[in-house]
Each structure stands twice: as structure tokens, then as C-alpha cells.
PDB file of N, CA and C in Angstrom:
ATOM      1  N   UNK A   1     104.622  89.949  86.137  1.00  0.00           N
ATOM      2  CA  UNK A   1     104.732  89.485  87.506  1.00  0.00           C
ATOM      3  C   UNK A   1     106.176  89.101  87.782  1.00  0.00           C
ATOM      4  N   UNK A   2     106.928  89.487  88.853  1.00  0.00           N
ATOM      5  CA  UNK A   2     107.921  89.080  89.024  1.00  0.00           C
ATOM      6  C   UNK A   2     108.560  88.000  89.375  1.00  0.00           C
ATOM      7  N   UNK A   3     109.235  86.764  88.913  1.00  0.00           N
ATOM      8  CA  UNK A   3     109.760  85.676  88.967  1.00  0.00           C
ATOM      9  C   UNK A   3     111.139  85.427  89.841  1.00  0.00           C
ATOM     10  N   UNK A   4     111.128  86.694  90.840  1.00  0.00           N
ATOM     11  CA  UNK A   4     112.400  86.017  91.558  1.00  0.00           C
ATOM     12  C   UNK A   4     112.320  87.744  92.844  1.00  0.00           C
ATOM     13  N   UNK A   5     112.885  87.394  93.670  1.00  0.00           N
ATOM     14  CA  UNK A   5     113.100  88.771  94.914  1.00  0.00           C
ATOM     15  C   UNK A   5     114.588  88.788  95.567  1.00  0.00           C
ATOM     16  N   UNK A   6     115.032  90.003  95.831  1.00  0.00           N
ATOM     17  CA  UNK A   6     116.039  90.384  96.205  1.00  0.00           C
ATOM     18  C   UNK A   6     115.404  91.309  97.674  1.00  0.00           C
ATOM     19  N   UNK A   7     116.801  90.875  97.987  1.00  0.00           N
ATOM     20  CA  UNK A   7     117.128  91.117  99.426  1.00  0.00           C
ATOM     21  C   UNK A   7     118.071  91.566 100.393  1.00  0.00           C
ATOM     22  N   UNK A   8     117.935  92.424 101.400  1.00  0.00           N
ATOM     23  CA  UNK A   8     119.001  92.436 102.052  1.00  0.00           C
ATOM     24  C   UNK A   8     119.116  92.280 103.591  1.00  0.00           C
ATOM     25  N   UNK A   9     119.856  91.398 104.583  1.00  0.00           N
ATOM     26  CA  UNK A   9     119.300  91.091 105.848  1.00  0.00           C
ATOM     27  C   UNK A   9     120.639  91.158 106.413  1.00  0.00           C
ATOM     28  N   UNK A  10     120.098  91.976 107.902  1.00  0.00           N
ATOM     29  CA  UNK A  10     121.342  92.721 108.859  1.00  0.00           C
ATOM     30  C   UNK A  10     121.133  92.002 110.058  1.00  0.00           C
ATOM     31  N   UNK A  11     122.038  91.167 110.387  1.00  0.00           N
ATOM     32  CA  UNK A  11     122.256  91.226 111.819  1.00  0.00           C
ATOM     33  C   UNK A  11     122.933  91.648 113.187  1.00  0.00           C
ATOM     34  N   UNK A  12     122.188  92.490 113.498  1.00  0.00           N
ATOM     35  CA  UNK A  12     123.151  92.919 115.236  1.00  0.00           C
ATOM     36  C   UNK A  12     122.629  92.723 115.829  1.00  0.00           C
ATOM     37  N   UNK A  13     123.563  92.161 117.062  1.00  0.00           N
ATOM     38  CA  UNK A  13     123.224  91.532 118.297  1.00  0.00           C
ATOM     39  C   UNK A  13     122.438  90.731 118.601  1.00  0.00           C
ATOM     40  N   UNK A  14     122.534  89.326 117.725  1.00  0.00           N
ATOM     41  CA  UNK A  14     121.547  88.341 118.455  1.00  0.00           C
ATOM     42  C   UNK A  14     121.707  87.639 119.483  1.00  0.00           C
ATOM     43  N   UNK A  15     120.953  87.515 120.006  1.00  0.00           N
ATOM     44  CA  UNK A  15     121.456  86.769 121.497  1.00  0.00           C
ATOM     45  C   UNK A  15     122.120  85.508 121.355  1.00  0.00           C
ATOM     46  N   UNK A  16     122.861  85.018 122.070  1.00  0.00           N
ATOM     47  CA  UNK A  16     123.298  83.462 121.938  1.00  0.00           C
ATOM     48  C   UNK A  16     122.862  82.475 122.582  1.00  0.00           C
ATOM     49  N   UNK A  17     122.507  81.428 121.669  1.00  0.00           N
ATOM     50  CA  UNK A  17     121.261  80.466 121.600  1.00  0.00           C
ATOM     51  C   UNK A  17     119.984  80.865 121.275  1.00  0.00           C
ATOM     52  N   UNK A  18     119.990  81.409 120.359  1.00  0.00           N
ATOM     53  CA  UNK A  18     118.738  82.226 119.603  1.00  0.00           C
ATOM     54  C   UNK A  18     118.131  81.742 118.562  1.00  0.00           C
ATOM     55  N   UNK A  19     117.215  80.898 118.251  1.00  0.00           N
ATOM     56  CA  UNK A  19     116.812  80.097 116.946  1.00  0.00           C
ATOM     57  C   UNK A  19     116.101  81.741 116.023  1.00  0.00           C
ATOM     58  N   UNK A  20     116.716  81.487 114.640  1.00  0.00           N
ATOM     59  CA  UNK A  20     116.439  82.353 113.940  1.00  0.00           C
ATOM     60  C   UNK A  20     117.591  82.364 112.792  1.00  0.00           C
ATOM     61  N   UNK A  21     117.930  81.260 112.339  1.00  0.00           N
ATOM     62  CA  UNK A  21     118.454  80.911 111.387  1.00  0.00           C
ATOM     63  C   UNK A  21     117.970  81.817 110.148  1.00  0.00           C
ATOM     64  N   UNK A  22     118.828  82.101 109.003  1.00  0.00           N
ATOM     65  CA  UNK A  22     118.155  82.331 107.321  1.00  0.00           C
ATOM     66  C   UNK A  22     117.405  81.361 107.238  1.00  0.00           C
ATOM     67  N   UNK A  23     117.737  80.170 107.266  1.00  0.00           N
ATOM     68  CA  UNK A  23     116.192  79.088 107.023  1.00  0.00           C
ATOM     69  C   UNK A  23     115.198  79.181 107.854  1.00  0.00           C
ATOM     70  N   UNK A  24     115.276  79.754 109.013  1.00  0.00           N
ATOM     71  CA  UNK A  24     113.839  80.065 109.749  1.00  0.00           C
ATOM     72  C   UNK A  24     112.932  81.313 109.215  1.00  0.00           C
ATOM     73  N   UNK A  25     114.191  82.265 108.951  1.00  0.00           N
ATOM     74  CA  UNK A  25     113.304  83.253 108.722  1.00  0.00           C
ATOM     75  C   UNK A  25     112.976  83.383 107.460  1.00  0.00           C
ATOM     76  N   UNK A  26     113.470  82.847 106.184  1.00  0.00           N
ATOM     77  CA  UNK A  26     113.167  82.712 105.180  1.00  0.00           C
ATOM     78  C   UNK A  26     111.917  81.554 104.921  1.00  0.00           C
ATOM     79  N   UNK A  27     111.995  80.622 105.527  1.00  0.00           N
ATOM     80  CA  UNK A  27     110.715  79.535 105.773  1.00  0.00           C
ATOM     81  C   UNK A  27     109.473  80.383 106.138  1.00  0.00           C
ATOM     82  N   UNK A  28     109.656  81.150 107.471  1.00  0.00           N
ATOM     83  CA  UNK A  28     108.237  82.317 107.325  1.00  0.00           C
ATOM     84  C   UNK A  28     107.904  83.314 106.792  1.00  0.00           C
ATOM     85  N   UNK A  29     108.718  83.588 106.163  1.00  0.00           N
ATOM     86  CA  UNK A  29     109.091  84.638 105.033  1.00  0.00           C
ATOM     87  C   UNK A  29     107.385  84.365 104.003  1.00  0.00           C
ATOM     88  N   UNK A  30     108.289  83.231 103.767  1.00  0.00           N
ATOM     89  CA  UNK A  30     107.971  82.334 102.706  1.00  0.00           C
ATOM     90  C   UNK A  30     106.436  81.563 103.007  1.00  0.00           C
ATOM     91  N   UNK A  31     106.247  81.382 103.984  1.00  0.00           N
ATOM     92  CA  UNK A  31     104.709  81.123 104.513  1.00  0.00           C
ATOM     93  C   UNK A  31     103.790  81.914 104.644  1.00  0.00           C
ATOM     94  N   UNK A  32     104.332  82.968 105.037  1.00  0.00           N
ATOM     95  CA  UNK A  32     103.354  84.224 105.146  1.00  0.00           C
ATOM     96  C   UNK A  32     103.135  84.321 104.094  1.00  0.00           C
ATOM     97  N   UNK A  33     103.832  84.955 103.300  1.00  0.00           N
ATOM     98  CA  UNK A  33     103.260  85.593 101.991  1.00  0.00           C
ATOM     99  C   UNK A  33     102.889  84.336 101.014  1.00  0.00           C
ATOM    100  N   UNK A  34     102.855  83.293 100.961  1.00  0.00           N
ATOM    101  CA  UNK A  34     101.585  82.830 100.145  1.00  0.00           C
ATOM    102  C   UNK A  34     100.542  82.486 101.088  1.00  0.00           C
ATOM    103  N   UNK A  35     100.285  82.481 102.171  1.00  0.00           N
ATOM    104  CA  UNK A  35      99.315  82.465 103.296  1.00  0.00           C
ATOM    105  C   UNK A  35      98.221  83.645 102.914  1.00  0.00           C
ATOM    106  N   UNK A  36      99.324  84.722 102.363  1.00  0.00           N
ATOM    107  CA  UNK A  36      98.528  85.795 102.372  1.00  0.00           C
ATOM    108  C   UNK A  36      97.765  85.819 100.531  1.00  0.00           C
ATOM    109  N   UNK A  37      98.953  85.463  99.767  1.00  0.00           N
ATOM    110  CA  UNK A  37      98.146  85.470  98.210  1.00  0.00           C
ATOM    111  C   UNK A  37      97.106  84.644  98.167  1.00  0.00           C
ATOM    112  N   UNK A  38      97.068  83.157  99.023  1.00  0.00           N
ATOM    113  CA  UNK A  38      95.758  82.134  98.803  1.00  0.00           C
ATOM    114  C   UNK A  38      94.737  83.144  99.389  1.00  0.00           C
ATOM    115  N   UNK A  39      94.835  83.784 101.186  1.00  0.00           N
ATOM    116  CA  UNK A  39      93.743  84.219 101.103  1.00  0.00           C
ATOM    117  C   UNK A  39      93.271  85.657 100.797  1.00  0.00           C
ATOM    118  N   UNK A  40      93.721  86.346  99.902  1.00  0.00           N
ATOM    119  CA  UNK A  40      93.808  87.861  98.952  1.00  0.00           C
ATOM    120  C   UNK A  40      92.927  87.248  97.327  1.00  0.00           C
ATOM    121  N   UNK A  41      93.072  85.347  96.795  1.00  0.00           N
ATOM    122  CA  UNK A  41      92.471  85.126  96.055  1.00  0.00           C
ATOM    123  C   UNK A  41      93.667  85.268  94.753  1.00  0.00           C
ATOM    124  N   UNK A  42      94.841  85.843  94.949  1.00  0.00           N
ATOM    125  CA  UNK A  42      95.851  85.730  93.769  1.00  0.00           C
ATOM    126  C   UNK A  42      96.352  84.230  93.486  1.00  0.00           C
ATOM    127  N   UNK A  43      96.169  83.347  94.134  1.00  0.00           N
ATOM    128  CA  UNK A  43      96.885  82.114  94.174  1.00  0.00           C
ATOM    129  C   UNK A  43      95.927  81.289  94.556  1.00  0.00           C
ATOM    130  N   UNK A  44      96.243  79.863  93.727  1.00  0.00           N
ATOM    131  CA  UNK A  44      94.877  79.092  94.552  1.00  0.00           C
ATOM    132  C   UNK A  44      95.750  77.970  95.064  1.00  0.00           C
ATOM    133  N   UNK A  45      95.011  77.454  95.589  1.00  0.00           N
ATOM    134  CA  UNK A  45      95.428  76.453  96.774  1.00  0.00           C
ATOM    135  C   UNK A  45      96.792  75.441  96.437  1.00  0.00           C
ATOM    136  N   UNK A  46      96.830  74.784  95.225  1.00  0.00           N
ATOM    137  CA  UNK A  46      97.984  73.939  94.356  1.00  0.00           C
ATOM    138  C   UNK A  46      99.070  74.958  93.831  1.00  0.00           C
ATOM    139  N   UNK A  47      98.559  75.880  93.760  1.00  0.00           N
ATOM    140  CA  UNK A  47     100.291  76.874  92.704  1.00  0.00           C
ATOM    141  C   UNK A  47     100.677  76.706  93.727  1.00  0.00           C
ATOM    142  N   UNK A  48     102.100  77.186  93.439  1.00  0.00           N
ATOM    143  CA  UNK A  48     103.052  77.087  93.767  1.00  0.00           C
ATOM    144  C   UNK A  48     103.666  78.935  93.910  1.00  0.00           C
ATOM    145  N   UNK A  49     104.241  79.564  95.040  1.00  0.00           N
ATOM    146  CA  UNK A  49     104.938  80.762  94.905  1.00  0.00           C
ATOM    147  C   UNK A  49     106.496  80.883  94.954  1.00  0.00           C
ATOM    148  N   UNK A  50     107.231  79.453  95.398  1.00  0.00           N
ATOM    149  CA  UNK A  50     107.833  79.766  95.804  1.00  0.00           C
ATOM    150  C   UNK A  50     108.768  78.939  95.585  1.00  0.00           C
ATOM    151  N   UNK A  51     110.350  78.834  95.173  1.00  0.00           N
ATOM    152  CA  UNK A  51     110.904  77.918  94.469  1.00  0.00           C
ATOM    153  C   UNK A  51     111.533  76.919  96.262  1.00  0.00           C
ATOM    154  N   UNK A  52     112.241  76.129  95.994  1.00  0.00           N
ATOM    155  CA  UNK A  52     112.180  75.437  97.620  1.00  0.00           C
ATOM    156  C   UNK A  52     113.374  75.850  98.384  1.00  0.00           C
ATOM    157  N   UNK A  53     114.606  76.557  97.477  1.00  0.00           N
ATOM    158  CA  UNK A  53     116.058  77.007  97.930  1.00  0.00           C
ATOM    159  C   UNK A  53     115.737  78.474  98.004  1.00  0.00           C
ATOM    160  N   UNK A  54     116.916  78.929  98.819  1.00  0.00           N
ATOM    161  CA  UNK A  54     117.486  80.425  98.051  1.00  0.00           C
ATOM    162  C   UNK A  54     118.864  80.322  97.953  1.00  0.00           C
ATOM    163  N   UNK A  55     119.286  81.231  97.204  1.00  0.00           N
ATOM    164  CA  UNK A  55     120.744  82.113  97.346  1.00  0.00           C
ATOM    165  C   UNK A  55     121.068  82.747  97.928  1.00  0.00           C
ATOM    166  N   UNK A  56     122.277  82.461  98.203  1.00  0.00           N
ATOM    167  CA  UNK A  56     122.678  83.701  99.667  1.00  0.00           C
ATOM    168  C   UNK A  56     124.712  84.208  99.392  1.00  0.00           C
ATOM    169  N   UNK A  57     124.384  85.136  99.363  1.00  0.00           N
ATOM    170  CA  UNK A  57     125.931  86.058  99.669  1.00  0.00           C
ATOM    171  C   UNK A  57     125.982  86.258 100.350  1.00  0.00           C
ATOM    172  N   UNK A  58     126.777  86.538 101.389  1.00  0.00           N
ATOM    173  CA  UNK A  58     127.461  87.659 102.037  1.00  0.00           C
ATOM    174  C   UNK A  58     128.253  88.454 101.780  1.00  0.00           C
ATOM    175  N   UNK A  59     127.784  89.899 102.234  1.00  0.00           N
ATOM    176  CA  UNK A  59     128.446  90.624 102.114  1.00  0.00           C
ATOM    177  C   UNK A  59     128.975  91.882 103.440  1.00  0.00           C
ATOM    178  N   UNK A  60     130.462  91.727 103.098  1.00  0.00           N
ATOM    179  CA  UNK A  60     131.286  91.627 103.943  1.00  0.00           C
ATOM    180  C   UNK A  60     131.944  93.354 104.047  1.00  0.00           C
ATOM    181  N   UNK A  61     131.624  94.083 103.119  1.00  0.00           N
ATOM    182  CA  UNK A  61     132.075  95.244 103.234  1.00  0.00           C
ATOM    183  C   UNK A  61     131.075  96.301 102.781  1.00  0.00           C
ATOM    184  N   UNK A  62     131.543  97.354 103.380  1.00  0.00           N
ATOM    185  CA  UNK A  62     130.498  98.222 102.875  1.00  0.00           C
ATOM    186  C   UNK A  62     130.271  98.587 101.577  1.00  0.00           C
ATOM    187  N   UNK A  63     131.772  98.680 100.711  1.00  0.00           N
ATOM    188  CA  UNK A  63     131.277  98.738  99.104  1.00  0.00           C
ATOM    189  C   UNK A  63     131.015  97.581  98.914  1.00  0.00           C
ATOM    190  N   UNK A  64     130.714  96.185  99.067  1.00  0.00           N
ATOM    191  CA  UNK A  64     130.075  95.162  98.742  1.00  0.00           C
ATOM    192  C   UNK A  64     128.250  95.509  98.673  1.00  0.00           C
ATOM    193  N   UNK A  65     128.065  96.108  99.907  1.00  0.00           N
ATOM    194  CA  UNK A  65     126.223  96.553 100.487  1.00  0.00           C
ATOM    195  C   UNK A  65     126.124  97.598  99.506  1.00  0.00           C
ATOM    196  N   UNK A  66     127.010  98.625  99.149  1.00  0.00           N
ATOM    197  CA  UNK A  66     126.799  99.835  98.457  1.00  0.00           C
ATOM    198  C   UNK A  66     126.442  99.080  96.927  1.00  0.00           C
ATOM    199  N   UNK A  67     127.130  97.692  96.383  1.00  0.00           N
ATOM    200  CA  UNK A  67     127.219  97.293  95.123  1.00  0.00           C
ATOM    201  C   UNK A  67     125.715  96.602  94.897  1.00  0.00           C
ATOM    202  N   UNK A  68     125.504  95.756  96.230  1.00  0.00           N
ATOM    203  CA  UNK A  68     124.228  95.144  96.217  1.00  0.00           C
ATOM    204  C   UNK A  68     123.133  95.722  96.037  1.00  0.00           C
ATOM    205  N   UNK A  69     123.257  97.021  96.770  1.00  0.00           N
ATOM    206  CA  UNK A  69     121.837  97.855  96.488  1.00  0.00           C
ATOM    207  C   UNK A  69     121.597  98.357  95.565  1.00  0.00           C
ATOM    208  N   UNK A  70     122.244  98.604  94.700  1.00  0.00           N
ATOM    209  CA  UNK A  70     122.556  99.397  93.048  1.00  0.00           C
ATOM    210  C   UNK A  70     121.670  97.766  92.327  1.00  0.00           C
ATOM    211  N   UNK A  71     122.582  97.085  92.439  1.00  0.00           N
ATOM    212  CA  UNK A  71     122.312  95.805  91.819  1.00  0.00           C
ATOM    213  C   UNK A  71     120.351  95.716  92.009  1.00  0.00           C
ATOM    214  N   UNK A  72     120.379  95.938  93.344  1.00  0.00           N
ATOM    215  CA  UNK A  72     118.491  95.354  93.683  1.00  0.00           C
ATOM    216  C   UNK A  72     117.836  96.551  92.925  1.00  0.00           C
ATOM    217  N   UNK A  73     118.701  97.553  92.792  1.00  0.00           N
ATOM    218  CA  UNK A  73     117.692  99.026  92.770  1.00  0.00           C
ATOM    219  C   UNK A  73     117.218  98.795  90.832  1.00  0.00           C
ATOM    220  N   UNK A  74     118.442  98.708  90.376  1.00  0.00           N
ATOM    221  CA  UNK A  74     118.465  98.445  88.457  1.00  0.00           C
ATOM    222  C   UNK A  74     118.124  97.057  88.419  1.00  0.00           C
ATOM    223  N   UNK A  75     118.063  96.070  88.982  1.00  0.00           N
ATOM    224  CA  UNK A  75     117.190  94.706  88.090  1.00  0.00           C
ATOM    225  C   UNK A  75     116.153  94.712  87.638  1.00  0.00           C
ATOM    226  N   UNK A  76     115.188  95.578  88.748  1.00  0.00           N
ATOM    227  CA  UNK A  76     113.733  95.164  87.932  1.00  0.00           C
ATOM    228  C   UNK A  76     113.572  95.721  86.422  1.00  0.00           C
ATOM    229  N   UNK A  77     114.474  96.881  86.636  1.00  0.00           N
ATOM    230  CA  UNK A  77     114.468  97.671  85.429  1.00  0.00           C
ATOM    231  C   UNK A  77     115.358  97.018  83.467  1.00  0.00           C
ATOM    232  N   UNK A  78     116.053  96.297  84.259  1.00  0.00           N
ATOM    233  CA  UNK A  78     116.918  95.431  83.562  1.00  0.00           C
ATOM    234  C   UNK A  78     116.461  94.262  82.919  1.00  0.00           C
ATOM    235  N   UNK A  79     115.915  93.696  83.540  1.00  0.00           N
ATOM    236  CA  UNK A  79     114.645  92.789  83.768  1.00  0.00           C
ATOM    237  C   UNK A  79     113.580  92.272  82.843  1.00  0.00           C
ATOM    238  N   UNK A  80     113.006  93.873  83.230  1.00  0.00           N
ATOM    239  CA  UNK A  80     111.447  94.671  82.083  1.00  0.00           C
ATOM    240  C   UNK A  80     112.349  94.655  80.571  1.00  0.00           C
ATOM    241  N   UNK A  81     113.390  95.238  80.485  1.00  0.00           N
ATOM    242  CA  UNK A  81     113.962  95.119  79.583  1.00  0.00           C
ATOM    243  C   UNK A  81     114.349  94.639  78.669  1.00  0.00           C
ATOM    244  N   UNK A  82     114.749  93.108  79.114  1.00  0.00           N
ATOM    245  CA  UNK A  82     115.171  92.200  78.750  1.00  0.00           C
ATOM    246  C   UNK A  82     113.686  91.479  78.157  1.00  0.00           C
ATOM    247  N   UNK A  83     112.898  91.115  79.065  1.00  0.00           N
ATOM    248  CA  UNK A  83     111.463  90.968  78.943  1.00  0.00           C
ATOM    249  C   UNK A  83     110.811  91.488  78.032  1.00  0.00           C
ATOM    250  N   UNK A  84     110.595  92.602  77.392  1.00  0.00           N
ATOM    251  CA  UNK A  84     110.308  93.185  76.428  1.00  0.00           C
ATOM    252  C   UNK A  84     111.028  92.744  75.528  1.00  0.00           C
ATOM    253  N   UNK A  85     112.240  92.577  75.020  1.00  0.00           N
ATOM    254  CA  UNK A  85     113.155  92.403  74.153  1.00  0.00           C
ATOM    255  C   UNK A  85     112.453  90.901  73.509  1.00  0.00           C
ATOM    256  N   UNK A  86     112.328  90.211  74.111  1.00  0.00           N
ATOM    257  CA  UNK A  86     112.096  88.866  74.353  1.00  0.00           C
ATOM    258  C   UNK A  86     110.822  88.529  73.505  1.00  0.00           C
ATOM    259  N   UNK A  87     109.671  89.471  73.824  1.00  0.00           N
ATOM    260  CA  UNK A  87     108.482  89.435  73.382  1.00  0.00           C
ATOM    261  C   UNK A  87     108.229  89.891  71.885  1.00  0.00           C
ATOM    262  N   UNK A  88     109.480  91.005  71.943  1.00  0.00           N
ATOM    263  CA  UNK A  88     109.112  91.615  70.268  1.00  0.00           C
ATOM    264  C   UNK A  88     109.841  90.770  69.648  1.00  0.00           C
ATOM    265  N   UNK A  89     110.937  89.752  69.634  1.00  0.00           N
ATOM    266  CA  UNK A  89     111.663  89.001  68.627  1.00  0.00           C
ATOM    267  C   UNK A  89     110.727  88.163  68.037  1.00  0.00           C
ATOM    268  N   UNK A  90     111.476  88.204  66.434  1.00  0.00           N
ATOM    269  CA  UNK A  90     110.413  87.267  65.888  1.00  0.00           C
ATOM    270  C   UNK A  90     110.352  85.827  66.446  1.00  0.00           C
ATOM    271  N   UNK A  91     109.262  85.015  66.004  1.00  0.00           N
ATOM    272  CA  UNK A  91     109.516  83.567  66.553  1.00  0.00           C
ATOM    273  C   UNK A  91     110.338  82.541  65.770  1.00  0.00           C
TER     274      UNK A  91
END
């Protein structure tokens, strides 16, 4: 199960005076989808999905977006990897 999500979020043209902050939309982000695991039955009512911060970059150029997406595309894979590694060492 995966322990963390990557992302990427574009803005053009928001209007001015527009509530829709990263903390707004990450707050419903973030509501919905355990809204949706409690009632799908993956999650019960006390877990927890969701840590209470995020991280945030910006990125400012296009080889910055070109670097990020490479980055989101090879983690999970990197990841599993590492994860596995982890499991076969002795104790």
C-alpha cells in the first residue's frame, strides 16, 4: 500500500479574489478520499489516511516540470524496490 502521493498542480487564470488556496484544495482533496475509503469499507472510522501537512515545490521552469514528472513516474518503482530490499535482509 502506498505511504505517501505525488503530485502536480497548474494554475491559469484564477480570478482575483478567488478562495482556492493549496490548503483548500488539498483539505478536500484530502476529505474526499477518506470519505470515500470509510465508505468503500477500506478504512474504518479511527485510522487515520492522511498525515496533517504537505510538501510543496514550485516549480518554475519547464525543465524543472520535465524533472518532476520523471521523478513521480520512477518512485513507485524505486520505492517497491527499496521495499523489497528491506524485507529480504536478514534481521
Amino acid at each position: 500500500m502506498p505511504d505517501h502521493l505525488h503530485g502536480i498542480l497548474s494554475w491559469q487564470d484564477v480570478p482575483l479574489g478567488r478562495l482556492g488556496s493549496l490548503a483548500v484544495i488539498m483539505s478536500g482533496f484530502k476529505s474526499e478520499a477518506t470519505r470515500f475509503a470509510r465508505t468503500s469499507g477500506s478504512l474504518s472510522r479511527v485510522e487515520l489516511l492522511w498525515q496533517r501537512s504537505f510538501h510543496v515545490v514550485a516549480l518554475r521552469s519547464d525543465s524543472q516540470v520535465r524533472r518532476a514528472e520523471r521523478y513521480i513516474a520512477d518512485n513507485p518503482r524505486v520505492e517497491w524496490k527499496r521495499l523489497q530490499a528491506l524485507a529480504q535482509a536478514p534481521p
